[in-house]
N, C-alpha and C. Protein backbone atom coordinates (compact mmCIF):
# COMPACT_ATOMS: atom_id res chain seq x y z
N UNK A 1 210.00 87.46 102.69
CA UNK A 1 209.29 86.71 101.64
C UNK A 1 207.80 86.70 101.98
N UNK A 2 207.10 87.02 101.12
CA UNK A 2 205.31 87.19 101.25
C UNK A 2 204.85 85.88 100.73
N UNK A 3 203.96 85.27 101.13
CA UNK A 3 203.77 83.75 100.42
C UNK A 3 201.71 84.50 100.46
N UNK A 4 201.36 83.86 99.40
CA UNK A 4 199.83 84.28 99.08
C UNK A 4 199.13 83.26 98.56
N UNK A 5 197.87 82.49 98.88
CA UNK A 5 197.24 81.00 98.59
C UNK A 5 196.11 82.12 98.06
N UNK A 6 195.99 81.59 96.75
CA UNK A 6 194.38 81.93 96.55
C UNK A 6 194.00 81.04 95.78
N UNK A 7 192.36 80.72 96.14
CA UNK A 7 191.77 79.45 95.54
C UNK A 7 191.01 79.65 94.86
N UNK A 8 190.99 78.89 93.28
CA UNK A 8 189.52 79.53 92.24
C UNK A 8 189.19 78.21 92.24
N UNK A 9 187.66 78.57 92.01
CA UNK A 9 186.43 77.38 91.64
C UNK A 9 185.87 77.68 90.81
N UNK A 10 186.06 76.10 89.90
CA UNK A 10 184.82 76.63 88.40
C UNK A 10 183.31 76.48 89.18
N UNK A 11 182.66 77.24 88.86
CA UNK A 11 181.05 77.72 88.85
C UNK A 11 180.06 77.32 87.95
N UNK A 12 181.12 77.11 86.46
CA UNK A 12 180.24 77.03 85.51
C UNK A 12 180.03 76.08 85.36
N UNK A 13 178.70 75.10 84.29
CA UNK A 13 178.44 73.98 84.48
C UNK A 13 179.45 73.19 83.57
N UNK A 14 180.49 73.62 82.97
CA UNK A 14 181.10 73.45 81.94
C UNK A 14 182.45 73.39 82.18
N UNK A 15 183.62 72.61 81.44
CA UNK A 15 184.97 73.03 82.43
C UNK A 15 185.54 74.15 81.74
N UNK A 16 186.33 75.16 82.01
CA UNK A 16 186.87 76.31 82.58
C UNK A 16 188.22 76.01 82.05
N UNK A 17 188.63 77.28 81.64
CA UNK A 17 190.62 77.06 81.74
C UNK A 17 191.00 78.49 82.31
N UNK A 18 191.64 78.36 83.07
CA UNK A 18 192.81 79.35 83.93
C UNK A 18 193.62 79.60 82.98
N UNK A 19 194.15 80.52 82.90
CA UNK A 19 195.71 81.02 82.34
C UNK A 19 196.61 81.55 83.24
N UNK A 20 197.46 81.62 83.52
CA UNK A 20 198.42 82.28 84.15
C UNK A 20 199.26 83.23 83.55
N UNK A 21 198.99 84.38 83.48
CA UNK A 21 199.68 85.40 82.06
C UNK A 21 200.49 85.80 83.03
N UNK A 22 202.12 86.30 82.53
CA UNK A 22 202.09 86.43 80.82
C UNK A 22 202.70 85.02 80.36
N UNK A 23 202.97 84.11 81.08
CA UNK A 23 203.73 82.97 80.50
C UNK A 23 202.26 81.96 80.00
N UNK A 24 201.27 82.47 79.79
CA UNK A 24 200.18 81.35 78.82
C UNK A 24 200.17 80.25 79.48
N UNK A 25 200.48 79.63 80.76
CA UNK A 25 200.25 78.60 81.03
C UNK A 25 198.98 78.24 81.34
N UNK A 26 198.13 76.91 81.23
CA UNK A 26 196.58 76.72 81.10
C UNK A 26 196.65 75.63 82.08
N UNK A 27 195.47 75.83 82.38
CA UNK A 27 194.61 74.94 83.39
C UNK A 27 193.48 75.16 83.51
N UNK A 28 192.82 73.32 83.10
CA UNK A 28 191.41 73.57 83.26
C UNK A 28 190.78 72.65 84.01
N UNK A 29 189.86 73.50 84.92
CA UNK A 29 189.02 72.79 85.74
C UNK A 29 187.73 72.37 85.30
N UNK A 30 186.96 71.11 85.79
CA UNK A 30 185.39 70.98 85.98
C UNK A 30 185.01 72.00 86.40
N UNK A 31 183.67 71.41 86.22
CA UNK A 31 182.59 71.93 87.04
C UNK A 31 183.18 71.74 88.68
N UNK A 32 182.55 73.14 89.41
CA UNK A 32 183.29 72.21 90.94
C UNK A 32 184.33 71.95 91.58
N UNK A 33 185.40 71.95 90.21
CA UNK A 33 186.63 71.55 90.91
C UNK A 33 187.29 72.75 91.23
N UNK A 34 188.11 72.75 92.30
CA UNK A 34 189.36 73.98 92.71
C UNK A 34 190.55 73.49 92.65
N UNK A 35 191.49 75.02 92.61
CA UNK A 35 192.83 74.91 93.02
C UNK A 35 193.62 75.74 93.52
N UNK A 36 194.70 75.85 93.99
CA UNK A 36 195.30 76.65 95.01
C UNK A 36 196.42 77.73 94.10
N UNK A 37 196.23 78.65 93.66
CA UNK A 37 197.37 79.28 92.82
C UNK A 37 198.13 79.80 94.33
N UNK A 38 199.31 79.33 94.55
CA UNK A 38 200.63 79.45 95.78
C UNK A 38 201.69 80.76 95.38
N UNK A 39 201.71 81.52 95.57
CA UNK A 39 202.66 83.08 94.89
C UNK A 39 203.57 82.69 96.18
N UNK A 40 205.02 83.14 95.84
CA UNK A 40 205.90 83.53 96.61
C UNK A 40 206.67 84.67 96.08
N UNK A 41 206.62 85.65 97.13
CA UNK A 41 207.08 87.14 96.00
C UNK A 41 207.98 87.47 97.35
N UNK A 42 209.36 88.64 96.98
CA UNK A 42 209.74 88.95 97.50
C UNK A 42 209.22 90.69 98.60
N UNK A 43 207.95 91.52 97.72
CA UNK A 43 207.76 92.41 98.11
C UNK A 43 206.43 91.67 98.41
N UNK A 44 205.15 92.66 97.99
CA UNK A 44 203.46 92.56 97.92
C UNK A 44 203.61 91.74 96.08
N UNK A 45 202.79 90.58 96.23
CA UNK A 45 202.85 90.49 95.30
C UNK A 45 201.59 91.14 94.39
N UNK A 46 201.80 91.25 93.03
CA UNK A 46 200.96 91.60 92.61
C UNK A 46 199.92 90.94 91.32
N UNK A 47 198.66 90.40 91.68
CA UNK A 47 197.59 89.73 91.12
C UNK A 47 196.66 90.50 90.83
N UNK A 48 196.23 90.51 89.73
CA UNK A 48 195.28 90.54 88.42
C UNK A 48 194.67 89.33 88.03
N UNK A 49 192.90 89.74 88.01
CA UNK A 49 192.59 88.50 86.80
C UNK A 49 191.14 88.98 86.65
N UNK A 50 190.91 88.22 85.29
CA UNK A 50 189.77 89.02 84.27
C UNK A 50 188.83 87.58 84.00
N UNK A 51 187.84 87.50 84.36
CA UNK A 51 187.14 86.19 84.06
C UNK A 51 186.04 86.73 82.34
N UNK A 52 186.33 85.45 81.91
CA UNK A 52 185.67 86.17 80.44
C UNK A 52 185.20 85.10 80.38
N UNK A 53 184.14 84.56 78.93
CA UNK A 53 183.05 83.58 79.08
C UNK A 53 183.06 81.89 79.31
N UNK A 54 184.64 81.67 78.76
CA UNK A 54 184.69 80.38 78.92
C UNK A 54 186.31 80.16 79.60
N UNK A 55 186.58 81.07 80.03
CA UNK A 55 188.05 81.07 80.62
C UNK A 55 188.58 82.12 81.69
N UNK A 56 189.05 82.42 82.85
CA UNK A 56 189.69 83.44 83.29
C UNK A 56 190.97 83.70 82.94
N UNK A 57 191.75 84.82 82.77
CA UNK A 57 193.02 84.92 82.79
C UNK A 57 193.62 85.25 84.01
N UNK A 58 194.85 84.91 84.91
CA UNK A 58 195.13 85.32 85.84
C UNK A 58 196.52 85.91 85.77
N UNK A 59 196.65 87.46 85.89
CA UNK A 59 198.17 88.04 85.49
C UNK A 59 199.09 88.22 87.27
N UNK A 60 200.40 87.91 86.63
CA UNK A 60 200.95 88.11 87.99
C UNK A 60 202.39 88.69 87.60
N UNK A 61 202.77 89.38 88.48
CA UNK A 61 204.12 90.30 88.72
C UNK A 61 204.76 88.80 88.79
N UNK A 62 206.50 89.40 88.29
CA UNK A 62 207.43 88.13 88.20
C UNK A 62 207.54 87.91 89.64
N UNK A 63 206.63 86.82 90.14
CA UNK A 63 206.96 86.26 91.02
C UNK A 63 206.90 84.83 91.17
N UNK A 64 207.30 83.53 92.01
CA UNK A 64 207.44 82.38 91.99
C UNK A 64 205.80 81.93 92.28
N UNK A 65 205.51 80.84 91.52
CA UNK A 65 204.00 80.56 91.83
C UNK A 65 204.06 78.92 91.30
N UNK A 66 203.17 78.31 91.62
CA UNK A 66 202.94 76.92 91.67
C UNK A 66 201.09 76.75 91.40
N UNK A 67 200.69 75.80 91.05
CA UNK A 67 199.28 75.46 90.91
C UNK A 67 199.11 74.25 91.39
N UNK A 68 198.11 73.78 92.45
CA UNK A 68 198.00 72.70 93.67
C UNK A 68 196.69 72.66 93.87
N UNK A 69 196.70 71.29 93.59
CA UNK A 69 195.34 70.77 93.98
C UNK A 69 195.24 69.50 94.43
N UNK A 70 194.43 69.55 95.47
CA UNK A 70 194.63 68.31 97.00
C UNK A 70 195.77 67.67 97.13
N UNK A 71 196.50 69.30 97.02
CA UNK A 71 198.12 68.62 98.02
C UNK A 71 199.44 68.59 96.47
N UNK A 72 198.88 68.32 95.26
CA UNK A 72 199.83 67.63 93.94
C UNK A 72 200.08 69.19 93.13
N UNK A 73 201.33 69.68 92.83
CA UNK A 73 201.54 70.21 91.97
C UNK A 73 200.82 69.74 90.29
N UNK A 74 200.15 71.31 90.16
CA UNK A 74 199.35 70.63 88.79
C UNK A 74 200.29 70.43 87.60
N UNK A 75 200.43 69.83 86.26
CA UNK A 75 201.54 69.94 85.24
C UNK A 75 200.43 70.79 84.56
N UNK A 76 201.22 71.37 83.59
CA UNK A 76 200.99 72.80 82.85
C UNK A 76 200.00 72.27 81.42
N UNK A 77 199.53 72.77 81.25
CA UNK A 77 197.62 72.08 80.42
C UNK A 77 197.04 71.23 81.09
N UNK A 78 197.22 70.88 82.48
CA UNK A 78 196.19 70.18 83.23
C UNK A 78 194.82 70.35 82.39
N UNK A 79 194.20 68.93 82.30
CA UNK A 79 192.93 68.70 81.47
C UNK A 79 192.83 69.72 80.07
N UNK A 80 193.70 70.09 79.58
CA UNK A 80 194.01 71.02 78.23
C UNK A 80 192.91 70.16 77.28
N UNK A 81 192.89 68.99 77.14
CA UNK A 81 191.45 68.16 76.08
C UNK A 81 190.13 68.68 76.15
N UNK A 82 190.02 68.93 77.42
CA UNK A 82 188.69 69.12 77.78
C UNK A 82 188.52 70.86 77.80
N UNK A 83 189.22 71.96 77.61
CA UNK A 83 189.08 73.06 77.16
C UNK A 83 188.29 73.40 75.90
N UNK A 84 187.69 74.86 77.04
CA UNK A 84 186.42 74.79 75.95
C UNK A 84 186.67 75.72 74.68
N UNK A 85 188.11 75.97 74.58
CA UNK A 85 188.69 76.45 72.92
C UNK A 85 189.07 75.11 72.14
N UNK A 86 189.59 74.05 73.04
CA UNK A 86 189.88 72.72 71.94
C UNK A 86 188.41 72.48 71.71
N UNK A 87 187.60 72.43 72.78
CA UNK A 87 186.05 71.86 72.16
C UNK A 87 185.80 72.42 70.71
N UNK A 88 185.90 73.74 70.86
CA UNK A 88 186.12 74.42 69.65
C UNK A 88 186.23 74.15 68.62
N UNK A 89 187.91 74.13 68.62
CA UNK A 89 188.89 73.59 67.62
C UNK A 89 188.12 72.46 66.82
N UNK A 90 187.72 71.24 67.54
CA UNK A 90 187.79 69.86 67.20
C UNK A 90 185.86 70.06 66.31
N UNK A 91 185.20 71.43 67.12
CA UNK A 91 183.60 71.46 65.96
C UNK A 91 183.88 71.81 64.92
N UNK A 92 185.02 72.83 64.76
CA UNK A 92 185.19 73.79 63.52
C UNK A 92 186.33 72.61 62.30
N UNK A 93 186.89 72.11 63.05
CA UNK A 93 187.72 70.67 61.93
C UNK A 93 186.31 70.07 61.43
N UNK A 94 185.80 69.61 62.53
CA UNK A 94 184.30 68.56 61.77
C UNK A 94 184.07 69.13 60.99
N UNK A 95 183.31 70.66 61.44
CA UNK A 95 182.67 71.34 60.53
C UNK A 95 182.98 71.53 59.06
N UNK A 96 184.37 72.01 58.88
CA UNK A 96 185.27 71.53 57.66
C UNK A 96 185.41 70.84 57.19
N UNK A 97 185.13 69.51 57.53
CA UNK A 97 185.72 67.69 57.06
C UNK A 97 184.17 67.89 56.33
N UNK A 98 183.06 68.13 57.43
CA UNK A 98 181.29 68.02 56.60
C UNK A 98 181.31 68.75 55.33
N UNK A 99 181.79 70.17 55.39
CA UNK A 99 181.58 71.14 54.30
C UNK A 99 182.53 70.40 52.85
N UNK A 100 183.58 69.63 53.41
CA UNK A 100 184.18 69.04 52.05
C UNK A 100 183.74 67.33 51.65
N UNK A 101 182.68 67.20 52.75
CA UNK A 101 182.04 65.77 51.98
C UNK A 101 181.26 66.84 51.59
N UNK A 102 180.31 67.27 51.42
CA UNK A 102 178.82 68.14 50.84
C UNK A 102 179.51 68.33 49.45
N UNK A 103 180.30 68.63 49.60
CA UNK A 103 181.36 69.66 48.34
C UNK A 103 181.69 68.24 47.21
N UNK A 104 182.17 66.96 48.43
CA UNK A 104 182.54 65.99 47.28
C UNK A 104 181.53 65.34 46.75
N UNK A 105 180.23 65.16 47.57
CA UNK A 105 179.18 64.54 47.17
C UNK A 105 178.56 65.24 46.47
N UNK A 106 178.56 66.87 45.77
CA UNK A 106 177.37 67.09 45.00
C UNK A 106 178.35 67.93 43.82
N UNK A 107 179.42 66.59 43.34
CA UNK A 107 179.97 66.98 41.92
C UNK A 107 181.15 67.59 42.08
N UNK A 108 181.58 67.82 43.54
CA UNK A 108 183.37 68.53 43.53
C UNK A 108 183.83 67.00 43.15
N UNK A 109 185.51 67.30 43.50
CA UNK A 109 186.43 65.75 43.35
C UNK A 109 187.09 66.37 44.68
N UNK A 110 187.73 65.26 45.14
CA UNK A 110 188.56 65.41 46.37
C UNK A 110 189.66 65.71 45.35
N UNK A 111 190.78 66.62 46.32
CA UNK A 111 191.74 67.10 45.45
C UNK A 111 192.97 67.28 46.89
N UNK A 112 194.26 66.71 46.58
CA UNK A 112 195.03 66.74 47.94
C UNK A 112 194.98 68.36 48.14
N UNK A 113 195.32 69.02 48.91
CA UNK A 113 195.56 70.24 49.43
C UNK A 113 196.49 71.54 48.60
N UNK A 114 197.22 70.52 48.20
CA UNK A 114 198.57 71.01 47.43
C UNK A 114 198.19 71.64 46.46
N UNK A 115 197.20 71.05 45.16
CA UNK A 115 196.52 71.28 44.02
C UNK A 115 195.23 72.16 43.89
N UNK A 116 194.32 72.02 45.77
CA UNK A 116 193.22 72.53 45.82
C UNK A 116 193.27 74.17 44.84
N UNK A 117 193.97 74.57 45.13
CA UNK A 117 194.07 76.40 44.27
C UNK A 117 194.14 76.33 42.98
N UNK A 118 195.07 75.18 42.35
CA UNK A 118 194.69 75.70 41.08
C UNK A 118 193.31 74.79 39.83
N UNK A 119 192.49 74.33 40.66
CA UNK A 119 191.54 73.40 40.25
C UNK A 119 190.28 74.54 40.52
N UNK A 120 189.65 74.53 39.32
CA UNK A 120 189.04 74.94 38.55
C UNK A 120 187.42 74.49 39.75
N UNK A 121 186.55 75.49 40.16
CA UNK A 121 185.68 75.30 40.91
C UNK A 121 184.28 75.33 39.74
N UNK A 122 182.95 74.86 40.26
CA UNK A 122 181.76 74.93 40.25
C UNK A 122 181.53 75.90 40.03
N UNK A 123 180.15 76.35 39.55
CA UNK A 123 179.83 77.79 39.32
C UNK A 123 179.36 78.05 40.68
N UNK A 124 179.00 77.35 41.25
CA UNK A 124 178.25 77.31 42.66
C UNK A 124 179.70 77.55 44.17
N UNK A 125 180.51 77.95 43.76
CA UNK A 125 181.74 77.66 44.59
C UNK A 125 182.71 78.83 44.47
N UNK A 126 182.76 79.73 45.06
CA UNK A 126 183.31 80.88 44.57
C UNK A 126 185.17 80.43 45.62
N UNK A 127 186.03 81.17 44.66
CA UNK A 127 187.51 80.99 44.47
C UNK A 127 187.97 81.66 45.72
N UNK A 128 188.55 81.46 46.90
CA UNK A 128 189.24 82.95 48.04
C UNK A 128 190.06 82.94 47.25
């Protein structure tokens, strides 16, 4: 049995999410913070990973692995809120909620969701 500790640290001033491919599991660190990805493989195991702008991915051969930090098995979306694709998520909803007050305040009507398609738009409002 080969046992392999390797430790990543976010760098960036921003927090970070790990993946663990191919099973998508996430973890995200601060600024600063580390953690211990623990492999237990029966041959060499084999690790891959690709750091891209707001996340690394880390790929691994089917082998047994754990995520540990000061000593605690991490649970799987550790700090997942604070990921900087939910940061995302949660500008581009605003952003949407703003674009449909603008829309209600200059002469649309609020309209539930259901109906939005077949209600008749503004000249100023083009149809997808």
């Amino acid at each position: 049995m080969t046992r392999v500790v390797l430790t990543f640290q976010n760098h960036a001033e921003t927090p970070r999410t790990y993946w663990i491919e191919p099973w998508a599991h996430d973890f995200t660190l601060f600024p600063d913070e580390t953690f211990e990805l623990r492999i237990s493989a029966a041959g060499e195991p084999l690790v891959e990973y690709v750091h891209g702008t707001a996340d690394t991915q880390i790929y691994l051969n089917d082998e047994d692995w754990s995520v540990v930090q000061d000593g605690q098995k991490l649970p799987l979306g550790h700090n997942r809120q604070f990921a900087p694709s939910m940061q995302k998520k949660e500008y581009v909803v605003k952003e949407q909620l703003n674009l449909l007050i603008d829309w209600t305040t200059n002469g649309g009507r609020y309209l539930p969701h259901s109906s939005a398609r077949s209600t008749p738009l503004s000249s100023n409002h083009r149809q997808r």
